[in-house]
Protein backbone atom coordinates (compact mmCIF):
# COMPACT_ATOMS: atom_id res chain seq x y z
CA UNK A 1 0.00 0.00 0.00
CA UNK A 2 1.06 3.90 -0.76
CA UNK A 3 2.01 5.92 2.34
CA UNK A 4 1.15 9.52 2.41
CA UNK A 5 2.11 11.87 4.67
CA UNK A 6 -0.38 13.30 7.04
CA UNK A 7 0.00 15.91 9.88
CA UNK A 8 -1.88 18.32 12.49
CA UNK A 9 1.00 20.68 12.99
CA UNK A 10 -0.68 23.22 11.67
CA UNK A 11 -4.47 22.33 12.39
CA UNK A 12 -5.87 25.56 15.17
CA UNK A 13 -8.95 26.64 15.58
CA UNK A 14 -9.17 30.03 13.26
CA UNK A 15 -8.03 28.75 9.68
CA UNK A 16 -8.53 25.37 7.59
CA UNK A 17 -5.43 23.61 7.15
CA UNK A 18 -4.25 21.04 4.97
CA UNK A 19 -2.96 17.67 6.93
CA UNK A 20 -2.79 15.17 4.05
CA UNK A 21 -2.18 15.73 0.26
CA UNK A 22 -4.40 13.10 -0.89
CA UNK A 23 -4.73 14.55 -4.72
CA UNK A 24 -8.36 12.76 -4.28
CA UNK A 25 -10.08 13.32 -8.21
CA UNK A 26 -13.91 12.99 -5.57
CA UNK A 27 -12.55 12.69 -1.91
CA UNK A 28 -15.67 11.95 -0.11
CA UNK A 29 -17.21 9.58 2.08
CA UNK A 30 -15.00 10.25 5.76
CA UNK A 31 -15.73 8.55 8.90
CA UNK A 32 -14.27 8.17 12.41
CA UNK A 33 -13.72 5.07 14.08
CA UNK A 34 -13.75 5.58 17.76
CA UNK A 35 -12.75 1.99 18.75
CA UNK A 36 -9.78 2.07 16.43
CA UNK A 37 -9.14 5.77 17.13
CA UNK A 38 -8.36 5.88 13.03
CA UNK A 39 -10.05 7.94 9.91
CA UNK A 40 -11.51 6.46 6.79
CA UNK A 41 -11.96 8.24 3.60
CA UNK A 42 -12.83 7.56 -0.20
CA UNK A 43 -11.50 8.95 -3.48
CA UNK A 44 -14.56 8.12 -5.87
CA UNK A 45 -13.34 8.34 -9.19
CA UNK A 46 -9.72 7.53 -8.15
CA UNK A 47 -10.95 4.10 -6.75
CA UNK A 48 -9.55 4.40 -3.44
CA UNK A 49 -9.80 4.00 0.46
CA UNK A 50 -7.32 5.71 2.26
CA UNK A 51 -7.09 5.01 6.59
CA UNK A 52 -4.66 7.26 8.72
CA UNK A 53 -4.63 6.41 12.26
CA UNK A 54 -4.18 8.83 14.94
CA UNK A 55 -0.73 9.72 16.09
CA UNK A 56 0.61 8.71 12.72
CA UNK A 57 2.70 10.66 10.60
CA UNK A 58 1.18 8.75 7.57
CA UNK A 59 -1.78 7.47 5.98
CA UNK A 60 -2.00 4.04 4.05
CA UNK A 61 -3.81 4.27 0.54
CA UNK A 62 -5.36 1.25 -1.30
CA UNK A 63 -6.21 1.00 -4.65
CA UNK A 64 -9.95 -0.81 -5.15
CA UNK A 65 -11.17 -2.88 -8.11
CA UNK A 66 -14.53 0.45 -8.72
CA UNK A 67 -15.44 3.32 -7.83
CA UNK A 68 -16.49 3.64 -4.43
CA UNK A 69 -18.79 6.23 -2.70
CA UNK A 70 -18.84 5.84 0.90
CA UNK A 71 -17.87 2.98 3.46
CA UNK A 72 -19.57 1.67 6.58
CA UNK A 73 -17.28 0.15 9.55
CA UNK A 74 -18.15 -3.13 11.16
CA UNK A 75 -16.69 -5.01 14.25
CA UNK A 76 -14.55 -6.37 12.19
CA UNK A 77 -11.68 -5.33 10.22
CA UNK A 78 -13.93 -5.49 6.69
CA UNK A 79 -16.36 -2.92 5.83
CA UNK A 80 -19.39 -2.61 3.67
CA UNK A 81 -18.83 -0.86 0.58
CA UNK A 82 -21.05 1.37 -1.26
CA UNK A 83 -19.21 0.73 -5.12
CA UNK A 84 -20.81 2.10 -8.21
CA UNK A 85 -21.83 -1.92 -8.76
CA UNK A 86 -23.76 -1.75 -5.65
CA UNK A 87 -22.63 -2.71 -1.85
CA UNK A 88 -20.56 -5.56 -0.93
CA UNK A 89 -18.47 -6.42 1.67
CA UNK A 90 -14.91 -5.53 1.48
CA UNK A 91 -11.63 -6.87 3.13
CA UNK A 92 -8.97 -3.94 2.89
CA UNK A 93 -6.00 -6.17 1.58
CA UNK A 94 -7.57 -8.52 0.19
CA UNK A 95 -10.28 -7.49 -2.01
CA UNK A 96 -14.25 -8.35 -1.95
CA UNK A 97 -15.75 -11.10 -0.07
CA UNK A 98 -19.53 -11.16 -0.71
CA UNK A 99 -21.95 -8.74 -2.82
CA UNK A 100 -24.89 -7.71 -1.36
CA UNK A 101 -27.74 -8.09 -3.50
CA UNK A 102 -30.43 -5.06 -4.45
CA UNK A 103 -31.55 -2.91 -6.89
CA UNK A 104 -28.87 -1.08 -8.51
CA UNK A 105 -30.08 -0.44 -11.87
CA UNK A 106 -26.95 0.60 -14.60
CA UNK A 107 -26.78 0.94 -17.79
CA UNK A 108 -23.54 0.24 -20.62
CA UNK A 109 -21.90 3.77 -19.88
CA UNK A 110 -21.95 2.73 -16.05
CA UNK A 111 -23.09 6.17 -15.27
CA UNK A 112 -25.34 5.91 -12.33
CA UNK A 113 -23.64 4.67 -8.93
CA UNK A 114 -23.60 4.47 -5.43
CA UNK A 115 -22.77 7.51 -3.26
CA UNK A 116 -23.21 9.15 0.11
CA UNK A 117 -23.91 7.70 3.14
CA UNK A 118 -23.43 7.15 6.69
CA UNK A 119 -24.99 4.33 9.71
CA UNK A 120 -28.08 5.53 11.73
CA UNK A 121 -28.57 5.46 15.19
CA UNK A 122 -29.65 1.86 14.73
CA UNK A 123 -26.64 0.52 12.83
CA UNK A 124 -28.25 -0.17 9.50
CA UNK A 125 -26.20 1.50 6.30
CA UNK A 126 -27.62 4.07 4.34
CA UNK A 127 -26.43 4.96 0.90
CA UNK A 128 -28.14 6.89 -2.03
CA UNK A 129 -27.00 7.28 -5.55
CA UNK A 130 -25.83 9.35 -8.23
CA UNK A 131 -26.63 9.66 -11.62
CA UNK A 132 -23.91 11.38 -13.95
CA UNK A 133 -25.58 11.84 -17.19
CA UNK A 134 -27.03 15.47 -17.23
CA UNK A 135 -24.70 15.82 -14.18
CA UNK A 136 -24.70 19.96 -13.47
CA UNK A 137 -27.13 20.26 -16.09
CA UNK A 138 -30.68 22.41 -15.23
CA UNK A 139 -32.47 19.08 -16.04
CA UNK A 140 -30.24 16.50 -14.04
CA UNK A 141 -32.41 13.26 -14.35
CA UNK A 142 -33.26 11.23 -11.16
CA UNK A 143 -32.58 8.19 -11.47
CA UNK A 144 -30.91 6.92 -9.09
CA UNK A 145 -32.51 5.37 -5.48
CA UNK A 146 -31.65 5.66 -1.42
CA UNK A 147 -31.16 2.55 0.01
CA UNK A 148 -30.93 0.98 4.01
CA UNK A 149 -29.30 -2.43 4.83
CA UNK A 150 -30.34 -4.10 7.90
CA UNK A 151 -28.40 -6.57 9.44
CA UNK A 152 -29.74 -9.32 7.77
CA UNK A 153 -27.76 -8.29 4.74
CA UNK A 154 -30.91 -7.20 3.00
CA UNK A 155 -30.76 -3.90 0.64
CA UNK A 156 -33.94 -1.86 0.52
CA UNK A 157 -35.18 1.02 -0.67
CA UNK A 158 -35.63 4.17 1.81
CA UNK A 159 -37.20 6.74 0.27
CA UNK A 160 -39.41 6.21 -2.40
CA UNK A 161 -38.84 8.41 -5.18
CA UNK A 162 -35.45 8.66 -7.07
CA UNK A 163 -32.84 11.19 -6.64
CA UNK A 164 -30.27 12.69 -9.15
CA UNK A 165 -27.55 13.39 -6.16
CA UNK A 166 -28.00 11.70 -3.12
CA UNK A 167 -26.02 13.57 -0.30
CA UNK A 168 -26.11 15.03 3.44
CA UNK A 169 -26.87 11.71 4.89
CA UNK A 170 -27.06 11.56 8.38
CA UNK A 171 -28.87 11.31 11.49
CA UNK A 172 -29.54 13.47 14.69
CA UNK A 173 -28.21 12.32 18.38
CA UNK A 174 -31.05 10.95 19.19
CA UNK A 175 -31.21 8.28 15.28
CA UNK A 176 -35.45 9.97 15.36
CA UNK A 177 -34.06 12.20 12.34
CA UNK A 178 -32.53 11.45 9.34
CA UNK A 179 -31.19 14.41 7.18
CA UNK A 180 -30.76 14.19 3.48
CA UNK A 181 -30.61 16.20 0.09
CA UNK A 182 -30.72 15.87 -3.43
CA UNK A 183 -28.08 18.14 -3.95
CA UNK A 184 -29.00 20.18 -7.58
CA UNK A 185 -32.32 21.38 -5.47
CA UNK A 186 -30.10 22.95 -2.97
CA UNK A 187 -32.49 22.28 -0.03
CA UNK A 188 -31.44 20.04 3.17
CA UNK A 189 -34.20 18.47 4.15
CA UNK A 190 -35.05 16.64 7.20
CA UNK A 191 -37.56 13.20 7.85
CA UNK A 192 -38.62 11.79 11.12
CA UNK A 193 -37.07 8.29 11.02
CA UNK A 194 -37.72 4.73 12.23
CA UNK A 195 -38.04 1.56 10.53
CA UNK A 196 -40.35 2.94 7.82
CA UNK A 197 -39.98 3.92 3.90
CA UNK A 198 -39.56 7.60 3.63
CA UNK A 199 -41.83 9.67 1.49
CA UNK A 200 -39.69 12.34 -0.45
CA UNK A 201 -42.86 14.83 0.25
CA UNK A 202 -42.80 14.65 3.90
CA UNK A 203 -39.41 16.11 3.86
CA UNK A 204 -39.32 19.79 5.64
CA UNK A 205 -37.28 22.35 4.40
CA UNK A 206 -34.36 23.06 6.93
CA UNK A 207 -32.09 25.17 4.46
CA UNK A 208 -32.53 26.77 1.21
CA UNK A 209 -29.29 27.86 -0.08
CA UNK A 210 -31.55 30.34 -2.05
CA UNK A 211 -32.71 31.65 0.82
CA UNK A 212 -29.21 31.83 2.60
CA UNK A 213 -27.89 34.07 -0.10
CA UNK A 214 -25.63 31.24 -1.58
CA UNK A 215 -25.45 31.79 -4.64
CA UNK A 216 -23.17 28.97 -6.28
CA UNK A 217 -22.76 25.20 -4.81
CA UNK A 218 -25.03 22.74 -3.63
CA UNK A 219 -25.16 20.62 -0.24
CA UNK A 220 -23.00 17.80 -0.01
CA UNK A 221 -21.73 15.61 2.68
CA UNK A 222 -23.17 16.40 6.36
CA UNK A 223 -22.41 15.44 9.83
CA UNK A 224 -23.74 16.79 13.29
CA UNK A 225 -22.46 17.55 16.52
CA UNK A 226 -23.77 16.85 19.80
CA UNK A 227 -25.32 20.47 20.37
CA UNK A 228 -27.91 18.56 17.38
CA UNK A 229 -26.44 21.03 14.34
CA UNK A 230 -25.38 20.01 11.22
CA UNK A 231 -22.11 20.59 9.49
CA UNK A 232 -22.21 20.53 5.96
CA UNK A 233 -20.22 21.23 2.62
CA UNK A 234 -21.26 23.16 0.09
CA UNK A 235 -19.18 22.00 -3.00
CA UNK A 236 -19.07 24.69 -5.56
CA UNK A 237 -19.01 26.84 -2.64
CA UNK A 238 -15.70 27.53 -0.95
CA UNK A 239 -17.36 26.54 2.53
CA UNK A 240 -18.78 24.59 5.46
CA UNK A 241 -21.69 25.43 7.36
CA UNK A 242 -23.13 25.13 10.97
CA UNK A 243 -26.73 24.77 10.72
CA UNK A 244 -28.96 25.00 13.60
CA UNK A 245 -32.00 22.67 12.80
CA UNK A 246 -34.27 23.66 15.30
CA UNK A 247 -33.97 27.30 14.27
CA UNK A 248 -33.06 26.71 10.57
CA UNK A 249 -30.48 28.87 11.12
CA UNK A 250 -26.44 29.28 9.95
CA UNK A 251 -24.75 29.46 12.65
CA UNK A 252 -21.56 29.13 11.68
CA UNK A 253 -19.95 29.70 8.37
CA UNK A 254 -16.57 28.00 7.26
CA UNK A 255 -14.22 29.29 4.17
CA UNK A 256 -12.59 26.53 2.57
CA UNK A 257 -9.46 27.20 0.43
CA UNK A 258 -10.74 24.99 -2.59
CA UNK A 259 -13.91 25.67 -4.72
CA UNK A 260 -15.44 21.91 -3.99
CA UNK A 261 -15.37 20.72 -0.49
CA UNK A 262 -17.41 17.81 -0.49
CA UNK A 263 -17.35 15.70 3.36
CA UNK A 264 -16.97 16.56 6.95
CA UNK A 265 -16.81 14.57 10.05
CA UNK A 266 -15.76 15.43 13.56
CA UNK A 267 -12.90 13.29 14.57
CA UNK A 268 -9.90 12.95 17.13
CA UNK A 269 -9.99 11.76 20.63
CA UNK A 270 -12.36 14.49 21.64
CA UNK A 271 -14.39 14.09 18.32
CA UNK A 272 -13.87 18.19 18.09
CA UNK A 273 -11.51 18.36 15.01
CA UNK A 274 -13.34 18.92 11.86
CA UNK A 275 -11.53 16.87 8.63
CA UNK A 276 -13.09 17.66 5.39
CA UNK A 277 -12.52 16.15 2.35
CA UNK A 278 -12.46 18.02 -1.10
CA UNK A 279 -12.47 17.32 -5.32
CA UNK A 280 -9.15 17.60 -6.93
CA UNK A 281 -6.94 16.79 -9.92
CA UNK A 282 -8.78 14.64 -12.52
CA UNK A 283 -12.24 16.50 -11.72
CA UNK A 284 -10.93 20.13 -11.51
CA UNK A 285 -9.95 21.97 -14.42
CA UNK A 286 -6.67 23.94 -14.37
CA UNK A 287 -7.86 27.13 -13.67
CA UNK A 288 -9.69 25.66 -10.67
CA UNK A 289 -6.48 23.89 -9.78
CA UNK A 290 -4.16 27.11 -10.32
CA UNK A 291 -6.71 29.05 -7.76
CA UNK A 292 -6.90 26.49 -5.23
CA UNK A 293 -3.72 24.15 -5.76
CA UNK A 294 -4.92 22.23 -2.60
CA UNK A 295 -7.56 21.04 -4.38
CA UNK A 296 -8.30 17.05 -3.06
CA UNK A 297 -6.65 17.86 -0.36
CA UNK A 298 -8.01 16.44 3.12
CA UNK A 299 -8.07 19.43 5.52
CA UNK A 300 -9.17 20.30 9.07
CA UNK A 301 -9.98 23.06 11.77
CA UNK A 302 -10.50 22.13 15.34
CA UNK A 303 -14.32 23.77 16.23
CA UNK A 304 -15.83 24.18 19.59
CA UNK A 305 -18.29 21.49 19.98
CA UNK A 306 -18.29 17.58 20.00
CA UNK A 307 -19.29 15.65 17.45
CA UNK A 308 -21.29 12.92 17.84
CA UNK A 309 -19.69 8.76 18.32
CA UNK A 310 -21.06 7.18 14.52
CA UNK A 311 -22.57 3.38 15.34
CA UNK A 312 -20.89 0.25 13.49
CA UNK A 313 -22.56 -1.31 10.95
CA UNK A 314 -24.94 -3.88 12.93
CA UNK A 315 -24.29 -6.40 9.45
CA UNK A 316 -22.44 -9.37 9.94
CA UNK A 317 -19.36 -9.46 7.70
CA UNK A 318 -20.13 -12.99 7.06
CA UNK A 319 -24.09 -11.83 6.31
């Protein structure tokens, strides 16, 4: 496996700094692994999985056999994969062990695959989709479903109309809310969650990026914090944001020194050091690149409030 060097030296409280030149094309998908006191992150389109453990002045990259949007940790040392073929579970070093049968509808271009998506309160995975043709476009297709597997290894559908960009997955303290967008409607929406299919229509409105006075970029990746806000990219944007959900309120607002931050999670010992992922080389054209040369970096700003300990994946790697 490729080593890259990774370090907090500079990581404070007032600026975002860069602690690992990843060079992700779609860095996405991070998570924080309490037990193992490590970080886990994805480069889509680069069809990789990186892991940096804490303390260490390096972080271990693997190449994967697809794309990959988004992993979900187990007991174990394998996780489940959401690939652009659908989930499965994955050994790191030694390839897949078992796909996970659903409905993941592709066609000969392979443009529609799995994306965001994080483990509720309950530890089932939850992944939704993207669908690249018409990506960007004013008419961007959905096409493309949200999914839950419980730990019975079954894949089913969540909510029950399709999406074009599936992103913001995640769930308050408490698992009763799950959080979600379709990112080229630039609207985070919440759902009061349980064991039921969601209806797209019951969603509420808890930010319009219209309405904030954004006007370029679209949600992507979301975490919260124990307070109950959400942090959350907006790619396109230059920034993360602090929304209070009760309130439907920014409270915080984050510059990012690339144009396309895409994940965040809160991480460390103390869960209180932001990491964000962003798009780089491969995606970003040069004059993006030559503006923000850190672009696909992995960055991160300590911030003043907890995040919130992320479940394991209640599915069996053997399921």
């Amino acid at each position: 496996m490729e080593q890259l060097p990774f370090s907090l030296e500079h990581v404070n409280s007032s600026t975002v700094a860069a602690v690992c030149d990843s060079r992700s094309a779609v860095g996405e998908g991070l998570v924080w692994d309490v037990a193992k006191q490590r970080l886990v992150w994805v480069d889509i389109e680069g069809k990789r999985l990186y892991q940096w453990a804490w303390g260490s002045d390096s972080a271990t990259v693997e190449t994967l056999p697809e794309r990959i949007g988004c992993v979900a940790l187990t007991e174990t040392e394998a996780v489940v994969a959401a690939f652009e073929e659908g989930f499965a579970i994955y050994l790191p070093g030694e390839g897949i062990k078992k796909r996970l049968e659903g409905d993941y509808a592709q066609d000969e271009q392979k443009l529609l695959r799995l994306n965001d998506g994080k483990v509720d309160r309950q530890g089932r995975f939850v992944a939704g989709g993207f669908n690249g043709d018409g990506a960007d476009g004013p008419d961007w297709p959905a096409a493309v479903g949200v999914f839950r597997i419980g730990p019975d290894g079954l894949v089913k559908r969540l909510i029950d109309e399709d999406v074009s960009c599936a992103n913001s997955i995640c769930f308050s303290p408490d698992g009763n809310t799950m959080y979600f967008t379709d990112s080229p409607k630039r609207k985070l929406l919440r759902f009061a969650y349980g064991d039921d299919t969601l209806c797209m229509s019951d969603g509420e409105v808890v930010a319009d990026l219209d309405e904030i006075g954004i006007e370029e970029g679209v949600f992507d990746g979301a975490c919260v914090d124990a307070e109950g806000c959400i942090w959350v990219c907006i790619c396109f944007g230059e920034k993360v944001l602090r929304i209070d959900p009760a309130r439907k309120e920014v409270v915080q607002m984050i510059d990012v020194p690339v144009r396309r931050p895409t994940c965040p999670v809160l991480a460390g010992p103390d869960l209180d050091i932001l990491f964000i992922t962003s798009i780089g080389p491969g995606i970003a054209e040069q004059p993006e690149l030559t503006k923000c040369p850190l672009s696909g970096s992995l960055f991160a700003i300590r911030v003043g409030v907890p995040g919130v300990e992320d479940p394991l994946c209640a599915l069996q790697a053997d399921a």
